[in-house]
Each structure stands twice: as structure tokens, then as C-alpha cells.
PDB file of N, CA and C in Angstrom:
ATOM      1  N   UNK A   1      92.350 120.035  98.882  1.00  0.00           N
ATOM      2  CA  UNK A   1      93.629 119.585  98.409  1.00  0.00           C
ATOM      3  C   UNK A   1      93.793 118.136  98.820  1.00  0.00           C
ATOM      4  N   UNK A   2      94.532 117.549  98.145  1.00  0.00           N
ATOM      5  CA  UNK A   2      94.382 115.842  98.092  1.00  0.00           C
ATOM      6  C   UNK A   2      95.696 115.715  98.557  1.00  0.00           C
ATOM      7  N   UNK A   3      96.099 115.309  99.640  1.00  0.00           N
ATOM      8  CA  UNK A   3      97.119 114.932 100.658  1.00  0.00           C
ATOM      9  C   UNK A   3      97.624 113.309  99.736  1.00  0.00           C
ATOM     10  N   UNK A   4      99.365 113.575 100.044  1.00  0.00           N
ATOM     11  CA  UNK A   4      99.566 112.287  99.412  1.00  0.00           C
ATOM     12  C   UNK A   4      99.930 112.640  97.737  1.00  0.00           C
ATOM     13  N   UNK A   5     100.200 111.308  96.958  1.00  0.00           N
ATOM     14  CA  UNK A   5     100.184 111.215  95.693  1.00  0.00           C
ATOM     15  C   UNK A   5      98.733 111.056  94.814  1.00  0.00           C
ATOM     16  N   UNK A   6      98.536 111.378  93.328  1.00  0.00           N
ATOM     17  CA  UNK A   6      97.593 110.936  92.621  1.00  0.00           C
ATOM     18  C   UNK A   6      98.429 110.838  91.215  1.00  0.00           C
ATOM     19  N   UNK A   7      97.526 109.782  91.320  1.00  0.00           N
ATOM     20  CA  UNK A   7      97.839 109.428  89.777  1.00  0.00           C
ATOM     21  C   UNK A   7      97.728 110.191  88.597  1.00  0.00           C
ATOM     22  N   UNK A   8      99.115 110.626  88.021  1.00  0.00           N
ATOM     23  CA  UNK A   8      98.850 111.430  87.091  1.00  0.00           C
ATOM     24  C   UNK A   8      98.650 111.140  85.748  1.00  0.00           C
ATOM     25  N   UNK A   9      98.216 110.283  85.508  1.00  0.00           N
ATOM     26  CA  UNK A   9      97.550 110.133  84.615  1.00  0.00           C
ATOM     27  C   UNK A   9      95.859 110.366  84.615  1.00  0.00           C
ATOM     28  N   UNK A  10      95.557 110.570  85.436  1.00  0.00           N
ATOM     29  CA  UNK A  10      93.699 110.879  85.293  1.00  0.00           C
ATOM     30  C   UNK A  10      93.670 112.041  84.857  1.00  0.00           C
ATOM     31  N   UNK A  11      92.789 112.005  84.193  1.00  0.00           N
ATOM     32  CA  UNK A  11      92.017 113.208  83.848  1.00  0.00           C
ATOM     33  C   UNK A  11      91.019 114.106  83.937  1.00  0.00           C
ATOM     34  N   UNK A  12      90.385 114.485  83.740  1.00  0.00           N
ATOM     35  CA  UNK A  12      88.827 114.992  84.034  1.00  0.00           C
ATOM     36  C   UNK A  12      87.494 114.103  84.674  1.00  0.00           C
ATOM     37  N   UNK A  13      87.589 113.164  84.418  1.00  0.00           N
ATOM     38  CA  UNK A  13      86.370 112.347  84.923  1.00  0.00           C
ATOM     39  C   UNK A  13      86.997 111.284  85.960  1.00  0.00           C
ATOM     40  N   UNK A  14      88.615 110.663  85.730  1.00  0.00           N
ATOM     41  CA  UNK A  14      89.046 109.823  87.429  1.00  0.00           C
ATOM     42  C   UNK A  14      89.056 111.362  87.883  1.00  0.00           C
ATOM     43  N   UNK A  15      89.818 112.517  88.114  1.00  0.00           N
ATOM     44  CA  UNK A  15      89.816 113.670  88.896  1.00  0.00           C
ATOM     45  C   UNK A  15      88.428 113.379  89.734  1.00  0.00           C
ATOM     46  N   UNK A  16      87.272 113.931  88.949  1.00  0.00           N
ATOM     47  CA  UNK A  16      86.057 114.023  89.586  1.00  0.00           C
ATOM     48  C   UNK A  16      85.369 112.588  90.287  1.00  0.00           C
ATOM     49  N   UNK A  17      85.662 111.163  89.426  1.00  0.00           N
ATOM     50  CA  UNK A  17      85.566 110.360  90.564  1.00  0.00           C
ATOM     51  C   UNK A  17      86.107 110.434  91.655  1.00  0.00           C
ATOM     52  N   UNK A  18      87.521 110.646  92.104  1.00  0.00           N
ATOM     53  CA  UNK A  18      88.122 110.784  92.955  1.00  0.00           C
ATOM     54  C   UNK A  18      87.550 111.215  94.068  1.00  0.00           C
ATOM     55  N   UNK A  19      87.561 112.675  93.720  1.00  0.00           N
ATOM     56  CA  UNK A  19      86.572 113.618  94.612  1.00  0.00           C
ATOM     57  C   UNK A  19      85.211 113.033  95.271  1.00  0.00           C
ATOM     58  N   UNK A  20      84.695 112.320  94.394  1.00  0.00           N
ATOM     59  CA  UNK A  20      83.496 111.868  94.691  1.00  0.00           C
ATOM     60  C   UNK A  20      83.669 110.606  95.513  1.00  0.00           C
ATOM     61  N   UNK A  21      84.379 109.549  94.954  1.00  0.00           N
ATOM     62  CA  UNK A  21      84.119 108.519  95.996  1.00  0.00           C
ATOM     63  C   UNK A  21      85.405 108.219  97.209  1.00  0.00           C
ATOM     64  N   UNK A  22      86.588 108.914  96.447  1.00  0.00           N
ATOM     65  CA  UNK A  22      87.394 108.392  97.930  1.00  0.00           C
ATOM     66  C   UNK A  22      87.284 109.681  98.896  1.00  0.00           C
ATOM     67  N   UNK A  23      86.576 110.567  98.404  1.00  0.00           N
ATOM     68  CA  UNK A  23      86.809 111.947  99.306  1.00  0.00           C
ATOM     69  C   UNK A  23      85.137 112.280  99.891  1.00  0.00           C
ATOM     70  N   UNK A  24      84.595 111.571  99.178  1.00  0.00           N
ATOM     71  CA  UNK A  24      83.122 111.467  99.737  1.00  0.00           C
ATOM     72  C   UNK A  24      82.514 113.200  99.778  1.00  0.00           C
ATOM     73  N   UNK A  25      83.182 114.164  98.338  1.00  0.00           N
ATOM     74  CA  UNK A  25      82.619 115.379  98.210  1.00  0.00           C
ATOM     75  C   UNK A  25      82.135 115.301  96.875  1.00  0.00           C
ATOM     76  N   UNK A  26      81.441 116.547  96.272  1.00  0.00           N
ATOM     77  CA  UNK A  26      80.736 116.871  95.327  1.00  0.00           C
ATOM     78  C   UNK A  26      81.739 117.652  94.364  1.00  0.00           C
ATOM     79  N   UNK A  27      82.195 116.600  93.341  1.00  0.00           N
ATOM     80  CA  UNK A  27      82.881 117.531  92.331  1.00  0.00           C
ATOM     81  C   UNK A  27      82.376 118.652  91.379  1.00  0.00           C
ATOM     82  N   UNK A  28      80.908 118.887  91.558  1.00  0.00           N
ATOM     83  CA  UNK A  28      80.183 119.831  91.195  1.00  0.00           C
ATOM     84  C   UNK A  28      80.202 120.892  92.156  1.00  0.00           C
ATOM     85  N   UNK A  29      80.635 120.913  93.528  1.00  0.00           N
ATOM     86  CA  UNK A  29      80.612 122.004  94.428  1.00  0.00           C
ATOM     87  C   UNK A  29      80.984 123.246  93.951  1.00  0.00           C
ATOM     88  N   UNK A  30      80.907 124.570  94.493  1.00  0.00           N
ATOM     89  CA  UNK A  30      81.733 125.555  94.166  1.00  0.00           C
ATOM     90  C   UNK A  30      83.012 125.164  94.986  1.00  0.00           C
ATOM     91  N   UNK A  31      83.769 125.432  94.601  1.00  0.00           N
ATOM     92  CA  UNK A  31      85.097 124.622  95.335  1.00  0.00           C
ATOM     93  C   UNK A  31      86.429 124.348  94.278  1.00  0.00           C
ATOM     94  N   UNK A  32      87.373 124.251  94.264  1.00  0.00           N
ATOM     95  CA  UNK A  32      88.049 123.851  93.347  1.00  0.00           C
ATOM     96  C   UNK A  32      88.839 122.825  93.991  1.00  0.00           C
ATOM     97  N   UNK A  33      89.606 121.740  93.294  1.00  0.00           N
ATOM     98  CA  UNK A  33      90.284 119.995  94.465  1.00  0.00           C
ATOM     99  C   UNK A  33      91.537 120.134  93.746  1.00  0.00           C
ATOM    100  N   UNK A  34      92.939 120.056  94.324  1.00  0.00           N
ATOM    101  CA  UNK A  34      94.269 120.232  93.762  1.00  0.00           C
ATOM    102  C   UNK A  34      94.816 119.121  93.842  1.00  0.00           C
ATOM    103  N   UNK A  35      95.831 118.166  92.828  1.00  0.00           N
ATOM    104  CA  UNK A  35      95.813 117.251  93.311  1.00  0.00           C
ATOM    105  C   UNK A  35      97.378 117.337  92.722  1.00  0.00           C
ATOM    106  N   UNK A  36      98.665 116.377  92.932  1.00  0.00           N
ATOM    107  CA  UNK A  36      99.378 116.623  93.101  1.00  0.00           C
ATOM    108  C   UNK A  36     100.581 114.728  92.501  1.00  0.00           C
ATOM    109  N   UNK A  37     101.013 114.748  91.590  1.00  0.00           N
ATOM    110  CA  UNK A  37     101.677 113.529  91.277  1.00  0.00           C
ATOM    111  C   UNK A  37     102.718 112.667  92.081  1.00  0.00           C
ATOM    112  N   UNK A  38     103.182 111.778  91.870  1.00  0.00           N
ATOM    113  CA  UNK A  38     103.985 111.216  92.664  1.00  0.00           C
ATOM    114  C   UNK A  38     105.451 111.748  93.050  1.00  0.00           C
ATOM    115  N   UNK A  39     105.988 112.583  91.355  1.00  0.00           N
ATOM    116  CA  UNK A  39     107.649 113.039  91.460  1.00  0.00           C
ATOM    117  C   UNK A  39     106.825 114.496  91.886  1.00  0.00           C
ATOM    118  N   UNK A  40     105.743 114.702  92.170  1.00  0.00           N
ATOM    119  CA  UNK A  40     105.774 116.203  92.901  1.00  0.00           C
ATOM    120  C   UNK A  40     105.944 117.215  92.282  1.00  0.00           C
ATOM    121  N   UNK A  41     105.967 116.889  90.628  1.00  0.00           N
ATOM    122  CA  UNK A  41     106.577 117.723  89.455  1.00  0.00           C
ATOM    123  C   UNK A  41     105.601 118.397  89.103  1.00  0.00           C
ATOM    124  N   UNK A  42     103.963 118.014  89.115  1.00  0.00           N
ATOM    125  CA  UNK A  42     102.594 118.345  88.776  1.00  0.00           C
ATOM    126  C   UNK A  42     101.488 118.829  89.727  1.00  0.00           C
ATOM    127  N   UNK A  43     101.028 119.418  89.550  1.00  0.00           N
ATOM    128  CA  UNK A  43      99.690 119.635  90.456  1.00  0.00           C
ATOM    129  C   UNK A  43      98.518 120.066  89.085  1.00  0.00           C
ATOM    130  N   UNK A  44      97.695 119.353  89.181  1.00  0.00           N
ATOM    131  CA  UNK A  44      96.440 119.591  88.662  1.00  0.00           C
ATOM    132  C   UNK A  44      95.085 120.259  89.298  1.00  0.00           C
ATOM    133  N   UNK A  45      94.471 121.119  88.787  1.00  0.00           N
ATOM    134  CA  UNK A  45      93.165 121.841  89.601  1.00  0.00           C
ATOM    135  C   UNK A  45      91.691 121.643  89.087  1.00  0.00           C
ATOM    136  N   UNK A  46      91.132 120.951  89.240  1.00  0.00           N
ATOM    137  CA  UNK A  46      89.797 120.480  88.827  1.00  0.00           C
ATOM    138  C   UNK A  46      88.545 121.224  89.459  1.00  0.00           C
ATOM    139  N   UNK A  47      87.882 121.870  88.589  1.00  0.00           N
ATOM    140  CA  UNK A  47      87.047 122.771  88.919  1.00  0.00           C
ATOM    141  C   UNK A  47      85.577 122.965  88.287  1.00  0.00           C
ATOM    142  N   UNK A  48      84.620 123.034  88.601  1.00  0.00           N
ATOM    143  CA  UNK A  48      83.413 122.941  87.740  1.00  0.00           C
ATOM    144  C   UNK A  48      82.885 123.942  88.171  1.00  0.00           C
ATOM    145  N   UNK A  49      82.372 124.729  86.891  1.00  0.00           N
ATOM    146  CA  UNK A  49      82.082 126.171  86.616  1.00  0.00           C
ATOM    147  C   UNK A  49      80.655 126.576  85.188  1.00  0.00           C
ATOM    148  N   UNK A  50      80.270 126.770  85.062  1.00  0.00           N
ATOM    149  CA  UNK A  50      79.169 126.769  84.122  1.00  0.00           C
ATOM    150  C   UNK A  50      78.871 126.113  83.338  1.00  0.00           C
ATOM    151  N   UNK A  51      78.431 124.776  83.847  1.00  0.00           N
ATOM    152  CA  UNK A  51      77.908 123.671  83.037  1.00  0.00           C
ATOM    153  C   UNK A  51      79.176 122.419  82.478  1.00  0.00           C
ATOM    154  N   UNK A  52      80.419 122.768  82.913  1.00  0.00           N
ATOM    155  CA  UNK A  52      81.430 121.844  82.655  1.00  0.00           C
ATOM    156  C   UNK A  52      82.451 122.114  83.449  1.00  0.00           C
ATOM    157  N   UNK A  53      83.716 121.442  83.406  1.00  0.00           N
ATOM    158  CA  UNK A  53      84.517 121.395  84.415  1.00  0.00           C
ATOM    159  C   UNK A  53      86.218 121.931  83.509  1.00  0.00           C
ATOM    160  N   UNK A  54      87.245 122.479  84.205  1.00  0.00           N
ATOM    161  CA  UNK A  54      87.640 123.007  83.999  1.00  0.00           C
ATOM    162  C   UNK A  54      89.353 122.375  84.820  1.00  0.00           C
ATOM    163  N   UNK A  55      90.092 122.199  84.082  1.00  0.00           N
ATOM    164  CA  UNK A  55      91.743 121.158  84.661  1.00  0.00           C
ATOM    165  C   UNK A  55      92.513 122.360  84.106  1.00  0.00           C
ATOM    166  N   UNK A  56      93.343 122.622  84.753  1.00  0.00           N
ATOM    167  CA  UNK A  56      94.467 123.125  85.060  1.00  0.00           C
ATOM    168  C   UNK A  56      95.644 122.403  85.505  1.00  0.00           C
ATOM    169  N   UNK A  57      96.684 122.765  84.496  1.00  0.00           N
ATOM    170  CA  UNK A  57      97.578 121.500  85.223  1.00  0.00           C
ATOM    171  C   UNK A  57      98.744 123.203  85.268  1.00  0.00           C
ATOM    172  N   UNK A  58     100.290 122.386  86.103  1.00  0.00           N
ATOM    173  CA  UNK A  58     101.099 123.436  86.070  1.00  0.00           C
ATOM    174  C   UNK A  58     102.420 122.018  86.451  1.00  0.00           C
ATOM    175  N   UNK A  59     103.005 122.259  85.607  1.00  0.00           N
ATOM    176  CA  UNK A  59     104.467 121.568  85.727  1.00  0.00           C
ATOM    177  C   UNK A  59     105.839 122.136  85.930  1.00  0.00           C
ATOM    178  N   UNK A  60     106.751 121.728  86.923  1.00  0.00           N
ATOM    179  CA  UNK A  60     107.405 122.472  87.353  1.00  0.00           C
ATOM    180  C   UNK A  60     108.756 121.530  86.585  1.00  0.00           C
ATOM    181  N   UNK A  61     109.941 122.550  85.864  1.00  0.00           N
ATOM    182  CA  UNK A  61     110.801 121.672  84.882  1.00  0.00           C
ATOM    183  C   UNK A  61     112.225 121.256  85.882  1.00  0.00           C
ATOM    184  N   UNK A  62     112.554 121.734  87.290  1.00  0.00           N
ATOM    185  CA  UNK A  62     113.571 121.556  87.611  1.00  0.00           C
ATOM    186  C   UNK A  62     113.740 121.621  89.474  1.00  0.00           C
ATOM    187  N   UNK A  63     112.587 121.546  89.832  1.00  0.00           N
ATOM    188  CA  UNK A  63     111.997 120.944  90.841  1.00  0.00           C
ATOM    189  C   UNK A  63     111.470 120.539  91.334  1.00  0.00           C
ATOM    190  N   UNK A  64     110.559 120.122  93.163  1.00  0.00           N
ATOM    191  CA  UNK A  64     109.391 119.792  92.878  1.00  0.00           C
ATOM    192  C   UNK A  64     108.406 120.426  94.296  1.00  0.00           C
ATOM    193  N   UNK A  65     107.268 119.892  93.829  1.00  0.00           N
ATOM    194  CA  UNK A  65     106.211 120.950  95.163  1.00  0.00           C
ATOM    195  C   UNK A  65     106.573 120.191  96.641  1.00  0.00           C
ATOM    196  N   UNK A  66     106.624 121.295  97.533  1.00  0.00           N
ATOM    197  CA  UNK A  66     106.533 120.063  99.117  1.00  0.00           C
ATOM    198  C   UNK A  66     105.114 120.281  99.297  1.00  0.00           C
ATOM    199  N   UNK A  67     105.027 118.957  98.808  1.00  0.00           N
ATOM    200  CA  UNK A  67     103.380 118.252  99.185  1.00  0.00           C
ATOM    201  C   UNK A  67     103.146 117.884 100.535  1.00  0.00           C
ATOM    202  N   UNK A  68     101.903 117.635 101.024  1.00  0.00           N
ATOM    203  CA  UNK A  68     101.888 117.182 102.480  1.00  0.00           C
ATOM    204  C   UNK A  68     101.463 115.660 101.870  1.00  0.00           C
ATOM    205  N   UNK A  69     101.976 114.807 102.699  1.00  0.00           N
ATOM    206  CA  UNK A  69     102.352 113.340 102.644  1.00  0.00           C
ATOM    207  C   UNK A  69     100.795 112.705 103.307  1.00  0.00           C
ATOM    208  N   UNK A  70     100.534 111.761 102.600  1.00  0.00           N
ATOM    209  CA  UNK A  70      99.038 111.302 102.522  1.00  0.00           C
ATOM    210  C   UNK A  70      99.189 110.763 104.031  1.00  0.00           C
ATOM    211  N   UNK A  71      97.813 110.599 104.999  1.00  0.00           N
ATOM    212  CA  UNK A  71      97.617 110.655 106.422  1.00  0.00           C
ATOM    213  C   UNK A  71      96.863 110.108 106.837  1.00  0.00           C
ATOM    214  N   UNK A  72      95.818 110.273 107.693  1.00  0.00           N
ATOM    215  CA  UNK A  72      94.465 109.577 107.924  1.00  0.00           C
ATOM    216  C   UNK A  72      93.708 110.774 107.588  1.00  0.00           C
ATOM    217  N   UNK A  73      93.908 112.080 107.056  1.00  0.00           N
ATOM    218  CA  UNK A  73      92.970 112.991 106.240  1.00  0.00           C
ATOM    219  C   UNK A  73      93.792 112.891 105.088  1.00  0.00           C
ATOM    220  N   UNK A  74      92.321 112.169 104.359  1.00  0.00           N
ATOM    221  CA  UNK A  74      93.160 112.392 103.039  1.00  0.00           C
ATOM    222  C   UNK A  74      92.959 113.552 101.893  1.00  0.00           C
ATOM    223  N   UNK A  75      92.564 114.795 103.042  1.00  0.00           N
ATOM    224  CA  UNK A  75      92.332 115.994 102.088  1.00  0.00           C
ATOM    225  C   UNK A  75      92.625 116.889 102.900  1.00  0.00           C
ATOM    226  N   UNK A  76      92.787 118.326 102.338  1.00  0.00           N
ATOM    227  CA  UNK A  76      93.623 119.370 103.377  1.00  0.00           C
ATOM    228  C   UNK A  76      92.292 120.413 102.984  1.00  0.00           C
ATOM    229  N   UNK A  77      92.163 121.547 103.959  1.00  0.00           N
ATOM    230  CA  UNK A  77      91.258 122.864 103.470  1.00  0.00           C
ATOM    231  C   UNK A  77      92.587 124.091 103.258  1.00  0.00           C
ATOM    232  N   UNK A  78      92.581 124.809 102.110  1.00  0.00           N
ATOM    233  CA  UNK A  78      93.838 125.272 101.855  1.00  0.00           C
ATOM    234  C   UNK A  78      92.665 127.297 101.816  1.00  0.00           C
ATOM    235  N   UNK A  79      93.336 128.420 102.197  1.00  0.00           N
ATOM    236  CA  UNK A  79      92.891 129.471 101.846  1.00  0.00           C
ATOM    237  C   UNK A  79      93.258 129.600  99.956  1.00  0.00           C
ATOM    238  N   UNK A  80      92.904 130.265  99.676  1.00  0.00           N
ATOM    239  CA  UNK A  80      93.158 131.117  98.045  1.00  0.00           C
ATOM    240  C   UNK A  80      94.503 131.874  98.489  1.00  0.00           C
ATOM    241  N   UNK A  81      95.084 131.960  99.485  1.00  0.00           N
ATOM    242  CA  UNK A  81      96.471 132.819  99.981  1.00  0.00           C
ATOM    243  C   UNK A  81      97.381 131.661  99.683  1.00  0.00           C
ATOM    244  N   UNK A  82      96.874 130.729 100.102  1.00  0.00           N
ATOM    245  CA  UNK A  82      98.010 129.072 100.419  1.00  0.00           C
ATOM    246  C   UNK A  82      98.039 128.776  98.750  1.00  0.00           C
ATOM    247  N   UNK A  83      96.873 128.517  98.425  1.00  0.00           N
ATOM    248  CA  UNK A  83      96.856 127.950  96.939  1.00  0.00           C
ATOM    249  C   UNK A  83      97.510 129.447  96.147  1.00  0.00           C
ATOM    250  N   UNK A  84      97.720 130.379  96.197  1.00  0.00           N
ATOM    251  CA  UNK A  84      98.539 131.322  95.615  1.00  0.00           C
ATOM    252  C   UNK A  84      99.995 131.115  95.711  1.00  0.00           C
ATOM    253  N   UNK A  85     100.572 131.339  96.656  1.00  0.00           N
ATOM    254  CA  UNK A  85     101.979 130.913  97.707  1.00  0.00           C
ATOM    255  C   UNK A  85     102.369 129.112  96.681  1.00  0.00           C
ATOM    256  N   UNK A  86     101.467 128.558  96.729  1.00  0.00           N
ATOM    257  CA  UNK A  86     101.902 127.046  96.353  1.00  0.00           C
ATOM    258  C   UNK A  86     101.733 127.154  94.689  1.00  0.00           C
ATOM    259  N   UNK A  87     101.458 127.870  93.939  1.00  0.00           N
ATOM    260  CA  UNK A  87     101.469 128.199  92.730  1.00  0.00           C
ATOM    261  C   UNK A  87     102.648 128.809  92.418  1.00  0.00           C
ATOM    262  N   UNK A  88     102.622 129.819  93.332  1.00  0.00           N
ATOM    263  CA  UNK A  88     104.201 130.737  93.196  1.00  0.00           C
ATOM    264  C   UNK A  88     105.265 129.976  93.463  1.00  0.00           C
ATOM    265  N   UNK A  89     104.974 129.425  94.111  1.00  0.00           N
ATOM    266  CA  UNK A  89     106.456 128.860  94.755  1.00  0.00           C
ATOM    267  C   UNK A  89     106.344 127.568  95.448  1.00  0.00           C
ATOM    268  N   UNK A  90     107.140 126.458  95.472  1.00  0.00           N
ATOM    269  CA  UNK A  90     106.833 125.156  96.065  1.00  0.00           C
ATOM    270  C   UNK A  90     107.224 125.327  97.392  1.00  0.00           C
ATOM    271  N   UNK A  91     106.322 126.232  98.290  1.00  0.00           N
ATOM    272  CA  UNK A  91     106.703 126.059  99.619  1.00  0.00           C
ATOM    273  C   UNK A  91     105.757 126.156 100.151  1.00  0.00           C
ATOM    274  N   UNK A  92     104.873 125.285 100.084  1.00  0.00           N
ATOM    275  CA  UNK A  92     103.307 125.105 100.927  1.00  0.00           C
ATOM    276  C   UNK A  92     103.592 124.434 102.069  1.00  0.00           C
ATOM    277  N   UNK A  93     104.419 123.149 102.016  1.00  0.00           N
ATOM    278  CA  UNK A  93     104.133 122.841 103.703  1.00  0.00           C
ATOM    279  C   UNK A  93     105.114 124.115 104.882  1.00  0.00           C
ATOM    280  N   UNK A  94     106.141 124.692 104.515  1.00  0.00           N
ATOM    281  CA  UNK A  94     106.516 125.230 104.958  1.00  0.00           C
ATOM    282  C   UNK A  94     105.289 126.441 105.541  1.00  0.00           C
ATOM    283  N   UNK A  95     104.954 127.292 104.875  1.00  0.00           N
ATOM    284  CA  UNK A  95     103.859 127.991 105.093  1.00  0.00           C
ATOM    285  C   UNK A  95     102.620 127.871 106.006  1.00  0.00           C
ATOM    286  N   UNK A  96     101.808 126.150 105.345  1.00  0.00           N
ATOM    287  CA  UNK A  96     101.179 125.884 106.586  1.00  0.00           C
ATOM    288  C   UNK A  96     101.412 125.303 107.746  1.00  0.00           C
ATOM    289  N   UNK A  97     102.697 124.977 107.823  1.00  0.00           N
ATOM    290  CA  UNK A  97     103.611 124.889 109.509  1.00  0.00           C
ATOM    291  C   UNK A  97     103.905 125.830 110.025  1.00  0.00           C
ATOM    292  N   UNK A  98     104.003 126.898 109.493  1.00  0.00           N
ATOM    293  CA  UNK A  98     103.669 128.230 110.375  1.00  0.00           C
ATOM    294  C   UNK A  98     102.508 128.696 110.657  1.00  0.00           C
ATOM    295  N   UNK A  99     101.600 128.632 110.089  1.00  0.00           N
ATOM    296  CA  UNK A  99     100.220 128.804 110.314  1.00  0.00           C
ATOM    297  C   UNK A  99      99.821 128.173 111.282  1.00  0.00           C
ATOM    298  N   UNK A 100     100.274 126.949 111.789  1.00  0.00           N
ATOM    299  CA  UNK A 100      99.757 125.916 112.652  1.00  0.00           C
ATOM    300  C   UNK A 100     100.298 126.282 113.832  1.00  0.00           C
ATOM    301  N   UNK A 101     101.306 127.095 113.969  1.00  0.00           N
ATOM    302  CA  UNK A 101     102.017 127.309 115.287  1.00  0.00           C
ATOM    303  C   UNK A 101     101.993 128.631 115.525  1.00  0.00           C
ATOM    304  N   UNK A 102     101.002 129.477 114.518  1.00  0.00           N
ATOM    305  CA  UNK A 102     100.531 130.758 115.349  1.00  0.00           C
ATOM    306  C   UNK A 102     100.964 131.565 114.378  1.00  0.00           C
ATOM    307  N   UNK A 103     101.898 131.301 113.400  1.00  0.00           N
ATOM    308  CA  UNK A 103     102.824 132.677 113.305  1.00  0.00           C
ATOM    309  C   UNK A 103     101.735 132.761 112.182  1.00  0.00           C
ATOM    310  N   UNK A 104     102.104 134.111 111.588  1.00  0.00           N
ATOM    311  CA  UNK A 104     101.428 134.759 110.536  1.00  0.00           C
ATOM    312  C   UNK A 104     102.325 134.588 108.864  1.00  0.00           C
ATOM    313  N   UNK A 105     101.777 134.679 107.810  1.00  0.00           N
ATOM    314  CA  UNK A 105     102.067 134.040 106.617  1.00  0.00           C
ATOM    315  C   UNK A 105     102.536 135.584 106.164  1.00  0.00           C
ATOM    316  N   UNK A 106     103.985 135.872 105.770  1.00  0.00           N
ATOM    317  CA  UNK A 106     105.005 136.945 105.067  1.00  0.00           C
ATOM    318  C   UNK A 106     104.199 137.175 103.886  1.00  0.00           C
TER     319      UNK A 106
END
């Protein structure tokens, strides 16, 4: 997950540069990279899967995601529980601030 803002305007190939040179990973990995706009309204999911790559976007019409605010990591490791929870509902940092202080995820 890409901490911070991205430009939402990229698409499929800045996505995968991205990944590749400011994150210094393999956008071909098994892995999927979430990335997240400035009004917080968007999150996009860039994923490469049998021979091509695969964007997912999800726009939210009347609120927005709590993103974690770009840092000196500029990428997060998220479970498939977190990236579920943050699909469902814009309450990811909440979630992994409990995680961080022990408690267990409802």
C-alpha cells in the first residue's frame, strides 16, 4: 500500500512505474499495490496476473478513505483482512492503530 497521495491520474503503466522505481519493487510480483488519490475519494489496485495486469479502481461518492499520510516508509504491508475492512469501509487507519497497540481487529 502506497502511504501518502498518488496521482490520480496514472494509469496502468505510471501505477507500475511507480512500484518499480520509487518503491524499488516488482510490479510483476504476486502481490497486489493500492494506491490512493489526493481528496481520498479513490483507491486504485494494480495487480499482475496471467500475462497482463489488472486496475481496479473504487470511488467513494460522499466521503473519503483515512489514508495513512506519506512518511519516511513510503509503503505499508497491509493483511487481505485490512485490505477487506478498507474496501468495506473507510476505516483503515483506525484498524491498524489497534493492531499496533495489541488489540485484536472486531
Amino acid at each position: 500500500m502506497a502511504c501518502g497521495k498518488t496521482d490520480g491520474r496514472k494509469g496502468i503503466n505510471g501505477l507500475a512505474a511507480t512500484v518499480q522505481n520509487s518503491f524499488a519493487l516488482d510490479p510483476y510480483e504476486t502481490a497486489i499495490f493500492v494506491f490512493c488519490n489526493g481528496a481520498r475519494d479513490r483507491i486504485k489496485i494494480l495487480e499482475y496476473e496471467d500475462g497482463g495486469f489488472w486496475l481496479y479502481i473504487k470511488r467513494l461518492e460522499h466521503t473519503h478513505f483515512q489514508w495513512p499520510a506519506a512518511s519516511n516508509d513510503k509503503t505499508m504491508t497491509i493483511t487481505d483482512e485490512d485490505l477487506y475492512h478498507l474496501l468495506a469501509s473507510p476505516g483503515l487507519t483506525q484498524k491498524l492503530r489497534r493492531i499496533k497497540y495489541g488489540h485484536a481487529i472486531a
